[in-house]
N, C-alpha and C. Protein backbone atom coordinates (compact mmCIF):
# COMPACT_ATOMS: atom_id res chain seq x y z
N UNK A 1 14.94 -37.91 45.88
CA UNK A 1 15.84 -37.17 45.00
C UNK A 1 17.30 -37.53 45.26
N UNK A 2 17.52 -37.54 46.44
CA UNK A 2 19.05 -37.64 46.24
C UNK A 2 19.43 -39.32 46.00
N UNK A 3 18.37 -40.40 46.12
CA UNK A 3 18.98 -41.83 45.18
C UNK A 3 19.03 -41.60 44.16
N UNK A 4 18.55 -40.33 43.24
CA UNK A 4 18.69 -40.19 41.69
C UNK A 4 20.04 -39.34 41.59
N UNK A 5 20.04 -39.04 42.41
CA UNK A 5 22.03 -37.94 42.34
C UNK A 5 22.88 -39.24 42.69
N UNK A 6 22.85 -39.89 43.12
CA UNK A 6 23.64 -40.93 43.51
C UNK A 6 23.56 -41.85 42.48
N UNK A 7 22.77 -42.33 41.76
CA UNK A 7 22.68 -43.23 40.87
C UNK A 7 23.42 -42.28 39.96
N UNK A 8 22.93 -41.24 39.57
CA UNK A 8 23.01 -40.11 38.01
C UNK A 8 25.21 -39.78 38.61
N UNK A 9 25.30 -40.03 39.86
CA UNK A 9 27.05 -39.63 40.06
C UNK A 9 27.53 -40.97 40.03
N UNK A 10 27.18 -42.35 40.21
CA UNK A 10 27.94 -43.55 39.90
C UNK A 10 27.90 -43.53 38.50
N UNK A 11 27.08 -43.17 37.61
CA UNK A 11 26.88 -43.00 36.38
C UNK A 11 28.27 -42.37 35.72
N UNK A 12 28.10 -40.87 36.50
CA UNK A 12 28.98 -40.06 35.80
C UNK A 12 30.57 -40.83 35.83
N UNK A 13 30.59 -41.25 37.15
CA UNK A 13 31.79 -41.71 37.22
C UNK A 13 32.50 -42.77 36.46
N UNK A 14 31.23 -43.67 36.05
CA UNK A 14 31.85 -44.69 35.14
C UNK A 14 31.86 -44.43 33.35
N UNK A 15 31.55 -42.95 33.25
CA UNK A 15 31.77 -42.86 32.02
C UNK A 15 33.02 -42.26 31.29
N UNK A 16 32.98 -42.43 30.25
CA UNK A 16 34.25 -42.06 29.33
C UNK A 16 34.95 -40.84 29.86
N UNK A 17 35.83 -41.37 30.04
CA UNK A 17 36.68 -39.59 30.43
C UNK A 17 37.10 -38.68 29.21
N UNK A 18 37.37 -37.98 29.44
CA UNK A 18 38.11 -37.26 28.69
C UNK A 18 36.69 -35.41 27.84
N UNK A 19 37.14 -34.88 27.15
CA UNK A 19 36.35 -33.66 26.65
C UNK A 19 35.50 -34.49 25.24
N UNK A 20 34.15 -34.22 25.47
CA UNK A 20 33.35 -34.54 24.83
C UNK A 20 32.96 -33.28 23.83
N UNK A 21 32.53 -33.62 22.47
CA UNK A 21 32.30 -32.61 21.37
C UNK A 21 30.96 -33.09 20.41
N UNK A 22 30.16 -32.44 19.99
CA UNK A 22 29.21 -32.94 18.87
C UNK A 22 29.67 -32.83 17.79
N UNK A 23 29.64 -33.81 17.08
CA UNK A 23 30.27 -33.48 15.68
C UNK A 23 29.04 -33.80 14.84
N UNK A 24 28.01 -33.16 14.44
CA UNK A 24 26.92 -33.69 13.50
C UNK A 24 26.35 -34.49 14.49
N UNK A 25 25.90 -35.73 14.09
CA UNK A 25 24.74 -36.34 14.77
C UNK A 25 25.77 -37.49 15.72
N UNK A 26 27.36 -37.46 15.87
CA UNK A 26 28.18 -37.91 16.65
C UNK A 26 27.97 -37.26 17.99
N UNK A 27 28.74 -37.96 19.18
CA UNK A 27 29.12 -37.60 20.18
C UNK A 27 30.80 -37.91 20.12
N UNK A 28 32.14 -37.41 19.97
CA UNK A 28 32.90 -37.79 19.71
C UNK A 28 33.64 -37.30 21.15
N UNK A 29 34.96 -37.82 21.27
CA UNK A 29 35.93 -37.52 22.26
C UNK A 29 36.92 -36.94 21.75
N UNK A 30 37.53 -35.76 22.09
CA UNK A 30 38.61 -35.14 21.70
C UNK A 30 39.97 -35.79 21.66
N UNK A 31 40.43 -36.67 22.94
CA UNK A 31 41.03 -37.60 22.79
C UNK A 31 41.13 -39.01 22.02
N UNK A 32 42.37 -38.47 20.81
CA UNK A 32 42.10 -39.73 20.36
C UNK A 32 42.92 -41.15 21.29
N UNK A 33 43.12 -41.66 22.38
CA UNK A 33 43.25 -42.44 23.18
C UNK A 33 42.09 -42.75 23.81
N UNK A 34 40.91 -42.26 23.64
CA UNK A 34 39.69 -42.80 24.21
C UNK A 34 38.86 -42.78 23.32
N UNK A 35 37.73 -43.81 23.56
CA UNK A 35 36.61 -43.95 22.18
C UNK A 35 35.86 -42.63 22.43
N UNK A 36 35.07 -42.72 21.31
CA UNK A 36 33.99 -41.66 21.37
C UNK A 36 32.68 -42.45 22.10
N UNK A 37 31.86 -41.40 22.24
CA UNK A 37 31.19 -42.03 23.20
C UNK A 37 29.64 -42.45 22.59
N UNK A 38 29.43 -41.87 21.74
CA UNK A 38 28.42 -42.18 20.59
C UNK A 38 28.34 -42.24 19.15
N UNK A 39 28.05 -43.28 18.76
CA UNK A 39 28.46 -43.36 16.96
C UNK A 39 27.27 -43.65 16.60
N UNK A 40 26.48 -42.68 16.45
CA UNK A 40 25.19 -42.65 14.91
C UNK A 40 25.26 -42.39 13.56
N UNK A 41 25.26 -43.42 13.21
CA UNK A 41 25.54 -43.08 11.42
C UNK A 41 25.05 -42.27 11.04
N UNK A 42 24.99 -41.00 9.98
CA UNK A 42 23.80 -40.03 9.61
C UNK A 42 22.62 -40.66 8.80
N UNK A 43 22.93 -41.90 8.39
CA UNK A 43 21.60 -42.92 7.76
C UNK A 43 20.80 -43.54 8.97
N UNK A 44 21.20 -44.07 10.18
CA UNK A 44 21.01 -44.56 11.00
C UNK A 44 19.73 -44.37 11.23
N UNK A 45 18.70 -45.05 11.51
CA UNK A 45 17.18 -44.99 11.56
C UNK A 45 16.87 -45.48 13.23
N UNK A 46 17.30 -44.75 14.31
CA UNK A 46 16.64 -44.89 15.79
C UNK A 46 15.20 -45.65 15.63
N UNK A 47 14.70 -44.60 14.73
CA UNK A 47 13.50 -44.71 15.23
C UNK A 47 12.08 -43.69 14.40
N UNK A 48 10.83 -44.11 14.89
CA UNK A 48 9.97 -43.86 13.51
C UNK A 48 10.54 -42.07 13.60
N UNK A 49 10.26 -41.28 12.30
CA UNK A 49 10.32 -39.74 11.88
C UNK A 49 11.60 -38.84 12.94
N UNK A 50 12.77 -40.08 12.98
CA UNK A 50 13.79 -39.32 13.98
C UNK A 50 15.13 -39.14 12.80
N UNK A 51 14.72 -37.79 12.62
CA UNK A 51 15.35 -36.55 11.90
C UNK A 51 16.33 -36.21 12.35
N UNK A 52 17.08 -36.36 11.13
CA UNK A 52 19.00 -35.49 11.48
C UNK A 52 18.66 -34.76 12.25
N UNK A 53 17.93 -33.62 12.49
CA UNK A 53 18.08 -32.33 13.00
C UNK A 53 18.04 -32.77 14.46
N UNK A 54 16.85 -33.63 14.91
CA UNK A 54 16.77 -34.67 16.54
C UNK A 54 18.04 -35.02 16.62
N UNK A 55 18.50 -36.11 15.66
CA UNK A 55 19.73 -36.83 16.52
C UNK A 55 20.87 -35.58 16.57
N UNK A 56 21.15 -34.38 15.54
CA UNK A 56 22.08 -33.61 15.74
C UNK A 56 21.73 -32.69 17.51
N UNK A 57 20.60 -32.37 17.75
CA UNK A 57 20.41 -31.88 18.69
C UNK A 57 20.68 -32.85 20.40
N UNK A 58 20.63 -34.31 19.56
CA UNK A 58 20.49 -35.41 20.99
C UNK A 58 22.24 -35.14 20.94
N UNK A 59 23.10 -35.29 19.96
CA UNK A 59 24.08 -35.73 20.31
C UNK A 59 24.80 -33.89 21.53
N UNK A 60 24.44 -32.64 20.62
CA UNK A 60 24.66 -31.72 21.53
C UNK A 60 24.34 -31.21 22.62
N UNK A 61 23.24 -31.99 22.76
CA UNK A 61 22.71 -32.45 24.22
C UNK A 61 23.69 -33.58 25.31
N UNK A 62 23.85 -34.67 24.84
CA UNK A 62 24.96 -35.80 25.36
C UNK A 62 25.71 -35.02 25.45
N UNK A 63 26.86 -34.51 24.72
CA UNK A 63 28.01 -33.72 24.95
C UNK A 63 27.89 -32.75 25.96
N UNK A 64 26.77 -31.70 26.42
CA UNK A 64 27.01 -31.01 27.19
C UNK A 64 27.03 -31.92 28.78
N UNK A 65 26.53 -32.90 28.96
CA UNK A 65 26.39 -33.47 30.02
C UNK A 65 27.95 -34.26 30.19
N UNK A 66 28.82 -33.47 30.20
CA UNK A 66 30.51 -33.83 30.40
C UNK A 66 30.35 -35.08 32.22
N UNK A 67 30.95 -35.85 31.91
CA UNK A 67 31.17 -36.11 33.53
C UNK A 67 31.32 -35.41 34.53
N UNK A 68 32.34 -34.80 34.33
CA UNK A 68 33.30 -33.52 35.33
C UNK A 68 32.17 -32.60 35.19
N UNK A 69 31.62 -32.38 34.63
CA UNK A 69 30.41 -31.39 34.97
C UNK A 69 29.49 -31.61 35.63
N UNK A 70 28.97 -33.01 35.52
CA UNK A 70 27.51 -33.93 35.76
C UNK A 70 27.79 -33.80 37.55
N UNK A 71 29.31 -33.94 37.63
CA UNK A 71 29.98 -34.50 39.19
C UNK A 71 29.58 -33.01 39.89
N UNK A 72 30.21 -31.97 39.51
CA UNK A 72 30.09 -30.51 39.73
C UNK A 72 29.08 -29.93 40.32
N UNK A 73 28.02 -30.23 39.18
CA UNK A 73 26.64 -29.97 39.67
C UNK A 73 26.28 -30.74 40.92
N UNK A 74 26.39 -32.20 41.10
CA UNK A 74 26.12 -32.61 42.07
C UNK A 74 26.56 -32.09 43.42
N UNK A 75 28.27 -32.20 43.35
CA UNK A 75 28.61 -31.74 44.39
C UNK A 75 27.71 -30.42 44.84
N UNK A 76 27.48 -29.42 43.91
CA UNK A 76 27.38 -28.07 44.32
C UNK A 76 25.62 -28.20 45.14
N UNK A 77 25.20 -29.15 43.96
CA UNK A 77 23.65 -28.94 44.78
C UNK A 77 23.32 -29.78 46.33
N UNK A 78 24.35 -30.52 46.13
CA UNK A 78 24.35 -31.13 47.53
C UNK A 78 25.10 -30.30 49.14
N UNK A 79 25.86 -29.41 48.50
CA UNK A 79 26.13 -28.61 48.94
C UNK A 79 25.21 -27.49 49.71
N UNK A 80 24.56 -26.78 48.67
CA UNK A 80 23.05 -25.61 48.87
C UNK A 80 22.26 -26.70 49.81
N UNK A 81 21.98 -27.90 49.81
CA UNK A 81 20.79 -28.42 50.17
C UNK A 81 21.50 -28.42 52.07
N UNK A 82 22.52 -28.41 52.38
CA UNK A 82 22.84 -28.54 53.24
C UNK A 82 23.01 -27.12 54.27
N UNK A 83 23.11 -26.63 53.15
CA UNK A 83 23.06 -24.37 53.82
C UNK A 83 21.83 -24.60 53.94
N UNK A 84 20.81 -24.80 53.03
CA UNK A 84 18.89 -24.88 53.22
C UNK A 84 18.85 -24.98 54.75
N UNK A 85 19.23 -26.49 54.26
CA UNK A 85 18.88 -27.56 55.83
C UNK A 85 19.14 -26.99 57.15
N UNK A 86 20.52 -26.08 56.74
CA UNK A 86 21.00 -25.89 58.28
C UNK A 86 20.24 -24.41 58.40
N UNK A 87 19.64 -23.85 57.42
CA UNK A 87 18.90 -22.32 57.78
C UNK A 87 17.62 -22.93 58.20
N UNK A 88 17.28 -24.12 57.87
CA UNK A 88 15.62 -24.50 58.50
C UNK A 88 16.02 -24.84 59.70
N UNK A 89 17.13 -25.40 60.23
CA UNK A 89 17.08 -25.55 61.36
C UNK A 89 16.77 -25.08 62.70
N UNK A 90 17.11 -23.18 61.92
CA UNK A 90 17.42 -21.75 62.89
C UNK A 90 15.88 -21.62 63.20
């Protein structure tokens, strides 16, 4: 588990900065000085029976996974795992 926090935090780190938003079946950036971070056309065909309503839900899905958040979580659970560790120790 924790090579997947480490992979999933080099990740976070190399992605787009800035406040992420769903706009429809977009992932857009609030900043306009940075790209958005996903551009699906609303015609756009992914893939077989993948419905506006999927990609609107994928893109408000992407958006909640902010960097600065993705990092957060990590820190914090790496954190608890270390209170665990040191109460198994007792």
């Amino acid at each position: 588990m924790e090579n997947d926090l480490t992979y999933i935090e080099s990740l976070a780190k190399k992605a787009t900065k800035g406040q992420w938003i769903a706009v429809g079946s977009l992932v857009e950036n609030t900043s306009d000085s940075l790209p958005d971070i996903v551009c699906t056309p609303h015609d756009f065909d992914r893939g077989p029976r993948d419905s506006l309503k999927q990609r609107e839900m994928d893109a408000l899905y992407i958006a909640a996974a902010q960097p600065k958040l993705i990092l957060e979580l990590i820190q914090e659970l790496r954190a608890l795992r270390r209170i665990v560790g040191a109460n198994e120790l007792r």
